[in-house]
Protein backbone atom coordinates (compact mmCIF):
# COMPACT_ATOMS: atom_id res chain seq x y z
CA UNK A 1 -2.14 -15.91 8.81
CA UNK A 2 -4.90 -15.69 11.41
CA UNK A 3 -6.88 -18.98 11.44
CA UNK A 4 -9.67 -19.44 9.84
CA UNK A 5 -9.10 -16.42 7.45
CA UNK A 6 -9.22 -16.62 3.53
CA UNK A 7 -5.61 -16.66 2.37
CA UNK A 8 -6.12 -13.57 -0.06
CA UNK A 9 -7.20 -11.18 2.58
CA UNK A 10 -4.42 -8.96 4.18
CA UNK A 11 -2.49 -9.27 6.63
CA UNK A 12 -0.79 -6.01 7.51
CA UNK A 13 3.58 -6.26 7.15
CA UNK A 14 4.42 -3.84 9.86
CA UNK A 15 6.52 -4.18 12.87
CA UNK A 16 3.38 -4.83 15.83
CA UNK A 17 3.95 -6.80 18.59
CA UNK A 18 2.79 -10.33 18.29
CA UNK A 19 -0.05 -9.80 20.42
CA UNK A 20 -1.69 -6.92 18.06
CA UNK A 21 -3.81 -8.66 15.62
CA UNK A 22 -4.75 -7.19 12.19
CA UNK A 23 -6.83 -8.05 9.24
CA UNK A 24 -8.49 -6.53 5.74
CA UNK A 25 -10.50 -8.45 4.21
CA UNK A 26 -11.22 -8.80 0.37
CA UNK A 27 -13.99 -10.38 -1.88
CA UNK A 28 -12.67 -13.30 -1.71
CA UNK A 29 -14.23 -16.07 0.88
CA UNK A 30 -17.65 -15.28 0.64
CA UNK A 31 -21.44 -16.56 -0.43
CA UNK A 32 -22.50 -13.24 -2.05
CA UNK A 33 -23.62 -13.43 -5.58
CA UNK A 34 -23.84 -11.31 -8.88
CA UNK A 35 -22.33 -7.42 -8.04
CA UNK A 36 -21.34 -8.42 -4.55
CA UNK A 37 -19.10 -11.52 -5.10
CA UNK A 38 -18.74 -12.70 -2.77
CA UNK A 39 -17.46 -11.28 0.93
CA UNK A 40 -19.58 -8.54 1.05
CA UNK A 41 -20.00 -7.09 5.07
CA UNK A 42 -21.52 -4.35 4.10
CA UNK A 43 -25.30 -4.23 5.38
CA UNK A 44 -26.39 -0.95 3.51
CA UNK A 45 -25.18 -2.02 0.09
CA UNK A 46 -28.42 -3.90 -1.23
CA UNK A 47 -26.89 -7.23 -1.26
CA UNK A 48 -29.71 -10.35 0.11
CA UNK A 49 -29.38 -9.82 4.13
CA UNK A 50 -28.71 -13.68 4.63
CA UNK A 51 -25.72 -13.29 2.42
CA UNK A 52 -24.25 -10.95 4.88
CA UNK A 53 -25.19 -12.72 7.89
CA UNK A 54 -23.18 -15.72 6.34
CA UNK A 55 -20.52 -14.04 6.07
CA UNK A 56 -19.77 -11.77 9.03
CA UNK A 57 -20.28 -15.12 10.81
CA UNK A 58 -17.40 -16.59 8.86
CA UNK A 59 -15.57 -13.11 10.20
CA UNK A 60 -17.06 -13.50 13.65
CA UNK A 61 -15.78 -16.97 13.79
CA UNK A 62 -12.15 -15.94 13.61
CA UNK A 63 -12.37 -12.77 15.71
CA UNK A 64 -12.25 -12.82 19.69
CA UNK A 65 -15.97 -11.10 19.54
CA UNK A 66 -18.16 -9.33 17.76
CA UNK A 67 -16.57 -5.88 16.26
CA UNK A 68 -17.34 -2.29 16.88
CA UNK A 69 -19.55 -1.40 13.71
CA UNK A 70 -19.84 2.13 13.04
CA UNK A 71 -21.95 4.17 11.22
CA UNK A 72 -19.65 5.58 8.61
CA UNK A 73 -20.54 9.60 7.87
CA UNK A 74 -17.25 10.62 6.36
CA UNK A 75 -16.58 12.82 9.40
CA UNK A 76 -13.97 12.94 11.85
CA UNK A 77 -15.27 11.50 15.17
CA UNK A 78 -13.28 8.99 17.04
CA UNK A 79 -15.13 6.95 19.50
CA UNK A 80 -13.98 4.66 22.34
CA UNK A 81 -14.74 1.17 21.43
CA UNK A 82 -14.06 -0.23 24.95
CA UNK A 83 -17.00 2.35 25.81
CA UNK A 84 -19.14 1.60 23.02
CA UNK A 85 -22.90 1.08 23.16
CA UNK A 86 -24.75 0.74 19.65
CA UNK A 87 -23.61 1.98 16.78
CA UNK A 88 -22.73 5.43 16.66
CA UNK A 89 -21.90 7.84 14.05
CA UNK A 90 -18.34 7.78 13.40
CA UNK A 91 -15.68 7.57 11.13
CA UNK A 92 -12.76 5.69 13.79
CA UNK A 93 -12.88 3.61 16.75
CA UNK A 94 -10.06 3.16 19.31
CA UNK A 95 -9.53 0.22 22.25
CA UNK A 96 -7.13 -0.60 24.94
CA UNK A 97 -8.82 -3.76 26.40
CA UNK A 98 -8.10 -7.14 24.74
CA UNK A 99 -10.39 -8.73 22.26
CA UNK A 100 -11.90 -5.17 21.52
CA UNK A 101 -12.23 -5.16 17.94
CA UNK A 102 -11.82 -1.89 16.29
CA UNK A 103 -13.75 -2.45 12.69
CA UNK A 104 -14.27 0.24 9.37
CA UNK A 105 -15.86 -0.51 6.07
CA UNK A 106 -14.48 0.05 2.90
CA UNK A 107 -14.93 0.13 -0.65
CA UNK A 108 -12.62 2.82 -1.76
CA UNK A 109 -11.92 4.58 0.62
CA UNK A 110 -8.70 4.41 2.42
CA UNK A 111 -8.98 2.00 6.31
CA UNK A 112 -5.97 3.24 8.47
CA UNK A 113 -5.01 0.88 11.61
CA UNK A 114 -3.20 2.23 13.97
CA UNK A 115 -1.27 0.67 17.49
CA UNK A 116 1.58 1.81 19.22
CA UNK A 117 4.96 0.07 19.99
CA UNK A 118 3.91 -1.37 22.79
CA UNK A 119 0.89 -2.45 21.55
CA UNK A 120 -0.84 -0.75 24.56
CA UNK A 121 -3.57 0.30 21.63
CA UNK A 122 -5.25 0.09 19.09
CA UNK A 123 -7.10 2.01 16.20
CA UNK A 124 -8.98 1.79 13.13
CA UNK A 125 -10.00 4.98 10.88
CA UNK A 126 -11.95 5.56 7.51
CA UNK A 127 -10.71 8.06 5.44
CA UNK A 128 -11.90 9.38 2.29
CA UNK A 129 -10.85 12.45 1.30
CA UNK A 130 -14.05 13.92 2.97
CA UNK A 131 -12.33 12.61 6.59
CA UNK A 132 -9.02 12.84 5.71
CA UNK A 133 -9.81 16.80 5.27
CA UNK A 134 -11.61 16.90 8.62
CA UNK A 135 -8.91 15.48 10.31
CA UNK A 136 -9.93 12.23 10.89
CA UNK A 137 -6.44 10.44 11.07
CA UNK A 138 -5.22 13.65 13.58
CA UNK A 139 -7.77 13.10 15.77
CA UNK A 140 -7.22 8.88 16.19
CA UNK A 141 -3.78 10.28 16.92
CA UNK A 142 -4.72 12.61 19.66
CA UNK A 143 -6.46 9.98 21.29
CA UNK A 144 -3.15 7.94 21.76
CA UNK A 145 -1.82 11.03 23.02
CA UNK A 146 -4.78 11.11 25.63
CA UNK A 147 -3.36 7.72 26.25
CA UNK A 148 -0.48 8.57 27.27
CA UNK A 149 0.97 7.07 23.64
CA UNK A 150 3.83 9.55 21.92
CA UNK A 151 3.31 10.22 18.31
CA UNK A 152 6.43 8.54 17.78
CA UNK A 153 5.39 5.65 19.37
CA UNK A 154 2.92 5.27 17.02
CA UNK A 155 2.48 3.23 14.02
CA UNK A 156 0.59 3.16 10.92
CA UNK A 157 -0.54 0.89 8.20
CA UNK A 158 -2.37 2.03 5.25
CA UNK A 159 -4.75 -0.56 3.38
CA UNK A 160 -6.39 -0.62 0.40
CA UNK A 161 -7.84 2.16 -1.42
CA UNK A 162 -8.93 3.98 -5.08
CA UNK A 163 -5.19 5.04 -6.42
CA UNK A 164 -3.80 7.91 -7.64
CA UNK A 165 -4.34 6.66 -11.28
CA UNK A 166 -7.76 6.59 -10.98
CA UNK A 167 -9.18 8.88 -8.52
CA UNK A 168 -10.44 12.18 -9.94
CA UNK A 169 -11.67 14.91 -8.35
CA UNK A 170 -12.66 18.46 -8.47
CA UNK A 171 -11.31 21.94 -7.87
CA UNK A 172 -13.22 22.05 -4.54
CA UNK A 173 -11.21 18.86 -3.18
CA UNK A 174 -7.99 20.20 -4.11
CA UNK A 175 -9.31 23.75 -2.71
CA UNK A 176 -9.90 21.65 0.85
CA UNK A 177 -6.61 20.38 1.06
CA UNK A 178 -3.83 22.83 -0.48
CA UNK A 179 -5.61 26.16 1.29
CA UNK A 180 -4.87 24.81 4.34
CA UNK A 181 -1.64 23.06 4.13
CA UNK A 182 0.33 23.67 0.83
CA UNK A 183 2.30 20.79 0.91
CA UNK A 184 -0.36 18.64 0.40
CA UNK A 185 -0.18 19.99 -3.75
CA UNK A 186 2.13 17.15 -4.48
CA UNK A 187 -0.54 14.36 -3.85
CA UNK A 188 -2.46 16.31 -6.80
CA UNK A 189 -2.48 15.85 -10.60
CA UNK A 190 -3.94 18.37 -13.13
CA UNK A 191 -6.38 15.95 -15.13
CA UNK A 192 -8.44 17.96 -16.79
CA UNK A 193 -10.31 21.39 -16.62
CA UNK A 194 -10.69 21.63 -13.22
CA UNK A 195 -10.14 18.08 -12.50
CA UNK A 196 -7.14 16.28 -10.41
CA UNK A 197 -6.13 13.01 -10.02
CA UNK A 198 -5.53 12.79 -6.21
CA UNK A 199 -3.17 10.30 -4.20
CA UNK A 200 -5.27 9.47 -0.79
CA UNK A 201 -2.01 7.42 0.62
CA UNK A 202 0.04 10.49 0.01
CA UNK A 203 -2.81 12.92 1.66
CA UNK A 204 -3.12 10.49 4.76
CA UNK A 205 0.79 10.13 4.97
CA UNK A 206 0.98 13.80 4.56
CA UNK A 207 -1.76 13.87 7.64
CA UNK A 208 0.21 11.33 9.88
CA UNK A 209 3.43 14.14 9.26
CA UNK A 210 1.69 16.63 10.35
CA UNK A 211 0.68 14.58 13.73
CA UNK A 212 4.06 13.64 14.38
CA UNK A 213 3.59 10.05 13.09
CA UNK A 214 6.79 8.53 10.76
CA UNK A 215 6.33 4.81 11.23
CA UNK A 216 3.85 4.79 8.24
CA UNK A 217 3.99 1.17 6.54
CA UNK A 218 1.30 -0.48 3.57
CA UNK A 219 -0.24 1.92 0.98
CA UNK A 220 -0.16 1.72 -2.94
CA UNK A 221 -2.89 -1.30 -3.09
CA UNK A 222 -5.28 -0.04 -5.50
CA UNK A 223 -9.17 -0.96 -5.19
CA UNK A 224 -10.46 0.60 -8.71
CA UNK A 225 -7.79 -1.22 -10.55
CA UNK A 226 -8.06 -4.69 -9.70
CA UNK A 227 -12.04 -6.02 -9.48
CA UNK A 228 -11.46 -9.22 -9.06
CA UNK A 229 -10.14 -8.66 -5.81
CA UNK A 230 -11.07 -5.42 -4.51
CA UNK A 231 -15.00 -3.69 -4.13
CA UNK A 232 -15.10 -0.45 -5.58
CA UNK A 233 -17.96 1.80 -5.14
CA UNK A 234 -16.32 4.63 -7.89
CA UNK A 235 -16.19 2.11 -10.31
CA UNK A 236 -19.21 0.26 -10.03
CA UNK A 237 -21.75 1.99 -7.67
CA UNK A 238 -23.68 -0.85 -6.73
CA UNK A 239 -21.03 -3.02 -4.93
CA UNK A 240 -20.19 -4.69 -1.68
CA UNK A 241 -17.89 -3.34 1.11
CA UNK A 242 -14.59 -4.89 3.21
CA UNK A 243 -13.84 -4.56 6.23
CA UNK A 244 -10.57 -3.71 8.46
CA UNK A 245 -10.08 -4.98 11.88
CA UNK A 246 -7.08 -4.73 14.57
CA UNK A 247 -7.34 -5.78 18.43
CA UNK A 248 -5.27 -6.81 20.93
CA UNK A 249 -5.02 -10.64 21.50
């Protein structure tokens, strides 16, 4: 457990080298009140502003600096945190230096951190189904490969997100997916007239195959199912967001 954090956010169980540090948080830790109890990070969710600031300085206080926010569009672009001026539209951020803190926002959707075996780097992606599609988690790949990182050297961990239990969608969503790679059919349900229940750890394991990546750990934590400890946006619109974060120490 990293110091300072609340004992019911995650840790990731993977096989990093001790110097690559990793967290997720939950809702738990936190001075927001009502619909955002109570670790909400999210600064576009509605939630009272000093709230926030309360507690991403709780976060700030246990990470080596201040992370790389993005501005999540559900898209595919993977910028260089070590680079990284403002806060630019994008859906993953990727570092090399230490104490560059890679950072993504959640509240269904699935965060993906990424490092290698050598913990040379590190990487953190949002993917909905929206970047999962676009290739999000292929291109955070490719830019370990610019690194000089093999595929096979890479390694995965998938945090919380909406389950396959509870995460319908429609024909055009399955359409995105199976038209382009068939296998992908097996992370799909038939629910209802043209409705599927859709498995977003499956589709982003299914993505990390196709790029070559097999050391694929975490996955199956559900955020609609469990509201005492996880936001979710599907189930309850107005809501806060969490927050995963990986650097190298």
């Amino acid at each position: 457990m990293h110091e300072g954090a609340h004992p019911d956010w995650i840790i990731p169980d993977w096989p990093a080298p001790p110097h690559v540090k990793a967290l997720i948080t939950t809702r738990a830790g936190g001075v927001s009140t009502g619909a955002y109890e109570s670790f909400n990070i999210g600064l576009s969710t509605g939630d009272d502003a000093q709230a926030i600031e309360t507690n991403r300085a709780r976060l700030r206080a246990i990470l080596p600096r201040e992370p790389h926010w993005l501005k999540q569009v559900h898209g595919a672009r993977v910028v260089d945190g070590d680079k990284l001026v403002g806060r630019p539209e994008a859906d993953a951020c990727v570092a090399r230096e230490r104490a560059s803190v890679c950072a993504v926002l959640v509240a269904d959707c699935l965060p993906v951190l990424f490092t290698d075996r050598a913990g040379s780097i590190v990487a953190a992606a949002h993917a909905g189904w929206r970047g999962l599609a676009a290739g999000v988690v292929e291109n955070t790949v490719k830019s370990f490969a610019a690194n000089g990182t093999r595929a096979e050297d890479v390694l995965a961990y998938l945090g919380p997100a909406i389950g396959p239990a509870a995460f319908e969608v429609g024909d055009d969503v399955y359409a995105a997916y199976t038209q382009s790679d068939p296998r992908t059919r097996v992370a799909f349900v038939p629910h209802a007239r043209g409705k599927w229940l859709a498995d977003l750890f499956a589709l982003a394991r299914r993505a990390l195959a196709r790029s070559g990546v097999t050391a694929v750990y975490g996955g199956g934590l559900c955020t609609y199912s469990n509201p005492a400890r996880f936001y979710s946006y599907r189930r309850e619109k107005i809501t806060g967001r969490m927050g995963a974060f990986i650097w190298r120490g």
